[in-house]
C-alpha atoms as a PDB file:
ATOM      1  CA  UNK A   1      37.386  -4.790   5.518  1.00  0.00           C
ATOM      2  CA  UNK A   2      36.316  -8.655   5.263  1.00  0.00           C
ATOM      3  CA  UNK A   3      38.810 -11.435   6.338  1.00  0.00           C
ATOM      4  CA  UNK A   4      39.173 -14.549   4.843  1.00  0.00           C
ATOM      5  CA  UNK A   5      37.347 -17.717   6.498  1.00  0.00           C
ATOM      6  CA  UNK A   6      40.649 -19.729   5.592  1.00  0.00           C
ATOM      7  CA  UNK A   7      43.266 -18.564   6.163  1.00  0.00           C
ATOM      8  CA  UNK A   8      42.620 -14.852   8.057  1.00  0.00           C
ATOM      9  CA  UNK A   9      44.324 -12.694   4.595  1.00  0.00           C
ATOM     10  CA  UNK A  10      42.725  -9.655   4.619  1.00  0.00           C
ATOM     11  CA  UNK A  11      40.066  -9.235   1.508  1.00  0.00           C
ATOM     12  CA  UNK A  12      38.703  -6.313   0.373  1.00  0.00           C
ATOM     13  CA  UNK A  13      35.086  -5.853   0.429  1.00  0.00           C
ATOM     14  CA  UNK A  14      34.268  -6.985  -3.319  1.00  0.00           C
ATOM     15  CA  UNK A  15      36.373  -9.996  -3.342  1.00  0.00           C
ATOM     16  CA  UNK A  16      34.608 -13.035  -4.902  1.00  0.00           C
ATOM     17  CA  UNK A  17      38.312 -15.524  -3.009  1.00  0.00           C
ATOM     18  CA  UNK A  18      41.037 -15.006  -1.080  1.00  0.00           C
ATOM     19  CA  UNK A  19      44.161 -13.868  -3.098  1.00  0.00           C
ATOM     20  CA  UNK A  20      46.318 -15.542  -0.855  1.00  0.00           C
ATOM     21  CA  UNK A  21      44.385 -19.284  -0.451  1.00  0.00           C
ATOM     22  CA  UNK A  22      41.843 -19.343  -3.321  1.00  0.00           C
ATOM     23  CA  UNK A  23      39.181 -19.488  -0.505  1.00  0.00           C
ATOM     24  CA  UNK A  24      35.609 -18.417  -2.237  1.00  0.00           C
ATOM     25  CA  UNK A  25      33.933 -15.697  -0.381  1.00  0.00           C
ATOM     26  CA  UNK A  26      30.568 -16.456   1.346  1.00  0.00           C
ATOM     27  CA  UNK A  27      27.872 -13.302  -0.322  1.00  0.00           C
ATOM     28  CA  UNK A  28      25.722 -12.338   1.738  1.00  0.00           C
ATOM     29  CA  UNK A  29      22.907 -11.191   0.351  1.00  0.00           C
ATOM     30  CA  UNK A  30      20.341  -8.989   2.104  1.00  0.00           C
ATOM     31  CA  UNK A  31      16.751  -8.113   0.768  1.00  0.00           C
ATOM     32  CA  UNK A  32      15.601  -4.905   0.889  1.00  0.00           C
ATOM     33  CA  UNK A  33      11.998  -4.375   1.757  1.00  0.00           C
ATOM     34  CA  UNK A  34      10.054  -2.381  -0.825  1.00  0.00           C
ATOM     35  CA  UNK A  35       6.708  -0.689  -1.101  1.00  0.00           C
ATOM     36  CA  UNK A  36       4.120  -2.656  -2.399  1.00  0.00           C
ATOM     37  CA  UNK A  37       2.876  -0.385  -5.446  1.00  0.00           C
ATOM     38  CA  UNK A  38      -1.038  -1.676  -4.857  1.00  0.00           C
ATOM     39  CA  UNK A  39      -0.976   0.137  -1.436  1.00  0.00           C
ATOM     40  CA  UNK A  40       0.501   3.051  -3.029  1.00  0.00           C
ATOM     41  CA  UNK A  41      -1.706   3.173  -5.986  1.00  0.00           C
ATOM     42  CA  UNK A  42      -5.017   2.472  -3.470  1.00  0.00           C
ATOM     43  CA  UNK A  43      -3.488   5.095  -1.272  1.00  0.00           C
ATOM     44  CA  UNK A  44      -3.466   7.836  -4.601  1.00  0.00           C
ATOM     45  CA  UNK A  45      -6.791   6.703  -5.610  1.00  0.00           C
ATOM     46  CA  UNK A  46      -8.709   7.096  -1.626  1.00  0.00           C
ATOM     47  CA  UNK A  47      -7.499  10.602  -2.254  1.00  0.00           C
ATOM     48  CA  UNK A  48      -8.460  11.943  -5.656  1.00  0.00           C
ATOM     49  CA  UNK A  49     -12.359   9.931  -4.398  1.00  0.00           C
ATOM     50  CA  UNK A  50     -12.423  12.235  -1.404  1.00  0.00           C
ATOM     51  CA  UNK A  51     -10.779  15.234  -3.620  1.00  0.00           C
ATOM     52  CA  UNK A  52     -12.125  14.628  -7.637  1.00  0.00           C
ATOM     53  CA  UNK A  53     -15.210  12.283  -7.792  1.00  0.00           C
ATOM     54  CA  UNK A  54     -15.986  10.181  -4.841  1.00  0.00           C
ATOM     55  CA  UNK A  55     -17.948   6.908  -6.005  1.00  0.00           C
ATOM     56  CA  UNK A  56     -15.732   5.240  -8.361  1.00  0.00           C
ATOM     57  CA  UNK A  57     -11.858   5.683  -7.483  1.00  0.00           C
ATOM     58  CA  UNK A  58     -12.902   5.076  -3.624  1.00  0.00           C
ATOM     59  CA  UNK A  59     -14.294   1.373  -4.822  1.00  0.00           C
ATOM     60  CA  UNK A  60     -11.332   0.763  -6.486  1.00  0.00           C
ATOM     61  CA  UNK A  61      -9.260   2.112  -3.354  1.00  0.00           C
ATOM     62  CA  UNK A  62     -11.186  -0.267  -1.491  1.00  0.00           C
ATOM     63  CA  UNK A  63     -10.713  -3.353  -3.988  1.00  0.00           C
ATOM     64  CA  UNK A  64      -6.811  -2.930  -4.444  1.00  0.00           C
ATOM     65  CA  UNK A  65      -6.406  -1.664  -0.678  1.00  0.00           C
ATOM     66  CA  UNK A  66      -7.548  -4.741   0.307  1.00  0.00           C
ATOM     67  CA  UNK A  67      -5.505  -6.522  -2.424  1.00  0.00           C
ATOM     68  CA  UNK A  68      -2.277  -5.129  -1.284  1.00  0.00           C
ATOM     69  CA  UNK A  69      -3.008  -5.812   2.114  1.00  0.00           C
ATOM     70  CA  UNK A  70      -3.450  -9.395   1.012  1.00  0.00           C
ATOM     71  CA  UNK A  71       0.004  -9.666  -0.591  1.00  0.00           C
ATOM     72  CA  UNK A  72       2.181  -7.688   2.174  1.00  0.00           C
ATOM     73  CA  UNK A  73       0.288 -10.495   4.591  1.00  0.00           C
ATOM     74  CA  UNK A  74       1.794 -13.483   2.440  1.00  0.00           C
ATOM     75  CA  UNK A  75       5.177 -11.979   1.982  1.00  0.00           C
ATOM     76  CA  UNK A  76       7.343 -10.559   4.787  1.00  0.00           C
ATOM     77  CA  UNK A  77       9.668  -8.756   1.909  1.00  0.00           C
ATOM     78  CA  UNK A  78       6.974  -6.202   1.118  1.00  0.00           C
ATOM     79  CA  UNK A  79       6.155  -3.340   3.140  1.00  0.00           C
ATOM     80  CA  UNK A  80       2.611  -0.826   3.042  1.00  0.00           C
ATOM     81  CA  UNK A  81       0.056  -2.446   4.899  1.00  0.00           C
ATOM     82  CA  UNK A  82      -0.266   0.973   6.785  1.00  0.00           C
ATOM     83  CA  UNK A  83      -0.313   3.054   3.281  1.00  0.00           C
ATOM     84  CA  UNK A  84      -2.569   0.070   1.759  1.00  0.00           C
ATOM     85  CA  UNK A  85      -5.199   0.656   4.978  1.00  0.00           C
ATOM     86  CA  UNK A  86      -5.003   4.505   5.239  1.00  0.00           C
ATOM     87  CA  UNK A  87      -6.008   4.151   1.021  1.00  0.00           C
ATOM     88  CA  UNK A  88      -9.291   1.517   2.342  1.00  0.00           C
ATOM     89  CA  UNK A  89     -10.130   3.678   4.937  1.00  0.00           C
ATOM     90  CA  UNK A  90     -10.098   6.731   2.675  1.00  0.00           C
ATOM     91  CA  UNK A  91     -12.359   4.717  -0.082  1.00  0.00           C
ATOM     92  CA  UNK A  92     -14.685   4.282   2.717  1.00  0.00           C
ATOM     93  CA  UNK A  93     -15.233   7.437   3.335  1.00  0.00           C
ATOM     94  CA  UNK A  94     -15.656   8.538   0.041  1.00  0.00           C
ATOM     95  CA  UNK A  95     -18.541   6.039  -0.216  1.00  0.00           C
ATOM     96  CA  UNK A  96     -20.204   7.386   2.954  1.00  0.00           C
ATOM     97  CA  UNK A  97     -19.976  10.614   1.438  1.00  0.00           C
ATOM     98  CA  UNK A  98     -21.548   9.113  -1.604  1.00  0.00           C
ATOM     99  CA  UNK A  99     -24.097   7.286   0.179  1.00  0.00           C
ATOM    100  CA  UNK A 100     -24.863  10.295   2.544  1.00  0.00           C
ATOM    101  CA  UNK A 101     -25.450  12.828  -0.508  1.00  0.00           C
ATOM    102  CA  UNK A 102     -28.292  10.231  -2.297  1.00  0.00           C
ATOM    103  CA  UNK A 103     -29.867  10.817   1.289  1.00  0.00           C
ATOM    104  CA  UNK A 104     -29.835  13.607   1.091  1.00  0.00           C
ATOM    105  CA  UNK A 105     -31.011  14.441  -2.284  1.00  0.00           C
ATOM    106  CA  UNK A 106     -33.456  12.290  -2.245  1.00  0.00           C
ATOM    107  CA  UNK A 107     -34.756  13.139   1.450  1.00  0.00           C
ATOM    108  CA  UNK A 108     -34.762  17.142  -0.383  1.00  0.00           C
ATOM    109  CA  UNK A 109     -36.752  15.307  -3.289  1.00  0.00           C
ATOM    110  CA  UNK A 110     -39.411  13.891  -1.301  1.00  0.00           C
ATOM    111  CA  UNK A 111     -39.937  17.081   0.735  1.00  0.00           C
ATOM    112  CA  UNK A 112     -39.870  19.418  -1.842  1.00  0.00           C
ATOM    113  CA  UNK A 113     -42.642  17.558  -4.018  1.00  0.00           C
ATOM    114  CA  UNK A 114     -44.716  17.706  -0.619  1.00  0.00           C
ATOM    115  CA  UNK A 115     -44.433  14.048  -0.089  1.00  0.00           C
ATOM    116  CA  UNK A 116     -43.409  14.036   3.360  1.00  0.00           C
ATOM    117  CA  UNK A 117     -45.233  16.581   5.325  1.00  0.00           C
ATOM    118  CA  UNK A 118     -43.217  18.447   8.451  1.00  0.00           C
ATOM    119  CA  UNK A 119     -45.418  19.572  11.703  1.00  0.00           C
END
């Protein structure tokens, strides 16, 4: 129970004044951090590059990662720098993987066409 500034009259918790004085209540109002949905969405799209196709939806992972990380820097109400960097980190890898498999395929190229010779 909240108490009047006024005059001490008990209020109860939704009163906008006092019933007793006419005393308007100070409202107090308290933010509530939320989840940026950038981080979320970069976080979703680092996995289905590692899990579905890796090249595309990890540079977008990396783009709006980096984006959300951006934002939750400016403002101190938002919250997912930690889910925003796990989903860069994950786009990263999903481009190593990428970048590793052209290696790869074309070191297998080379060597199968008898371009490279082994001793």
């Amino acid at each position: 129970m909240a108490y009047c500034a006024n005059c001490g009259t008990q209020l109860s918790d939704t009163a906008s004044t006092c019933p007793s004085c006419g005393h308007p209540q100070q409202v107090v109002a308290v933010a509530v951090p939320r989840t940026d949905s950038q981080a979320i969405a970069a976080l979703i799209l680092g996995i289905a590059g590692l899990v579905f196709c890796p090249l595309i939806p990890s540079v977008i992972a990396i783009i709006v990662g980096n984006q959300a990380r951006m934002r939750i820097a400016d403002d101190p109400t938002i919250r997912g720098d930690e889910i925003a960097r796990a989903g860069v980190i994950l786009g990263w890898v999903g481009v190593s993987i990428v970048l590793a498999g052209i290696v790869f395929a074309v070191a297998g190229f080379a060597f199968s066409f008898g371009w490279f010779h082994l001793r």
